[in-house]
Each structure stands twice: as structure tokens, then as C-alpha cells.
Protein backbone atom coordinates (compact mmCIF):
# COMPACT_ATOMS: atom_id res chain seq x y z
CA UNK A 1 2.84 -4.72 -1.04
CA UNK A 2 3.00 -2.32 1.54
CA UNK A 3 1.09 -3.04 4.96
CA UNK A 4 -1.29 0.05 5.58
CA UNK A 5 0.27 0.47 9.16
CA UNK A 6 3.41 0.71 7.73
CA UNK A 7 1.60 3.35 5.53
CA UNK A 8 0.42 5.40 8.04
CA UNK A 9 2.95 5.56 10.09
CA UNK A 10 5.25 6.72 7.15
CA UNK A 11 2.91 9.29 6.33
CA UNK A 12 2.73 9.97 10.54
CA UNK A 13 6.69 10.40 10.70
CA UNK A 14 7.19 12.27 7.45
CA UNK A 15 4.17 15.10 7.73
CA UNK A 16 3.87 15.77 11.89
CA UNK A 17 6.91 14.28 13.22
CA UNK A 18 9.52 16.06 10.33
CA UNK A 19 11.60 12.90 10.67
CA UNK A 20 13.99 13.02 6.99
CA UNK A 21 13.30 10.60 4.41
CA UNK A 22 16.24 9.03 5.28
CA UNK A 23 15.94 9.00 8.85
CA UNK A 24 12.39 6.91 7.75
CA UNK A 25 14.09 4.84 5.57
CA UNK A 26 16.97 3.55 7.89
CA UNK A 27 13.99 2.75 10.37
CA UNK A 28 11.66 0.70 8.21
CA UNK A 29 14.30 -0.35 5.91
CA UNK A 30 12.93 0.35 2.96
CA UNK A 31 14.71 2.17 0.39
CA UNK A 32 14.39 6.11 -0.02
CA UNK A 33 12.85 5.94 -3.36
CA UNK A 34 10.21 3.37 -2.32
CA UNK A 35 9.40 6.35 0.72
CA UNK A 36 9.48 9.20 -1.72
CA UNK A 37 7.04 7.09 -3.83
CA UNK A 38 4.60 6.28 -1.03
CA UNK A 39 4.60 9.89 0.30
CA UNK A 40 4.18 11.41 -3.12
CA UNK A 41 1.11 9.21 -4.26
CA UNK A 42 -1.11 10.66 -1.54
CA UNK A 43 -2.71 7.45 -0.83
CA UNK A 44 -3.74 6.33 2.47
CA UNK A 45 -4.19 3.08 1.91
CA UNK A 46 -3.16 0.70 -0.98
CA UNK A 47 -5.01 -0.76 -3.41
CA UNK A 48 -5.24 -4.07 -4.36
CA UNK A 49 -6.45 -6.07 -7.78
CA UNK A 50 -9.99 -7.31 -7.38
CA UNK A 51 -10.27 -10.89 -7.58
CA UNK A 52 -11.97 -12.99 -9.73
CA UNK A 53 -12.17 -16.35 -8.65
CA UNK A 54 -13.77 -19.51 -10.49
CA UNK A 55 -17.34 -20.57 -9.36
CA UNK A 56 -18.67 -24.08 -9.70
CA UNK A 57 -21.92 -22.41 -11.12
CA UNK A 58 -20.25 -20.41 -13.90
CA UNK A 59 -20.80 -23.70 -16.31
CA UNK A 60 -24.63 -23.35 -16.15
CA UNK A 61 -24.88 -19.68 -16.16
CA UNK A 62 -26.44 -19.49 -19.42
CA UNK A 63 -28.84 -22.09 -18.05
CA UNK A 64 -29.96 -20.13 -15.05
């Protein structure tokens, strides 16, 4: 997963600073495709799978 610093800044170097992809890329060292990817999905921030951890109460919650 990407770190949304590392997100922003990306977006930061690409958009107002007109640094090349692959000016980015040899920077961060991520691969150009993984920058064209991030830059193209117009997200600011990633998204994550919710969660769903086990509860000790989830036994008796027909009872309650």
C-alpha cells in the first residue's frame, strides 16, 4: 500500500511542479506504471478494506 504522503507528494510533483513521470519515479523508486496508476485514479488518499474483527460477544448475540 501506498503511504498517503507519498501520495500527495506524487500528485504535488506531477500537477504543480511538472516534474516527468520518470523523473518521479527515479526519486521514489517506484516503477512508472505504479505512478501512471496513482496519478490516473484521481484519488487522494487510499482506501483500505474495512475490518471485521471477532468479538467475544458475537456467541450470545442472539441472546442479547
Amino acid at each position: 500500500m501506498i503511504d498517503v504522503a507519498l501520495l500527495s507528494v506524487i500528485r504535488r510533483w506531477h500537477l504543480r511542479d511538472k516534474i516527468s513521470i520518470r523523473e518521479i519515479a527515479r526519486r521514489t523508486k517506484l516503477s512508472r506504471n505504479t505512478i501512471t496508476k496513482y496519478l490516473a485514479s484521481g484519488e487522494t488518499s487510499p482506501r483500505y478494506p474495512h475490518r471485521k474483527s471477532p468479538s467475544q460477544l458475537d456467541a450470545y448475540a442472539a441472546e442479547l
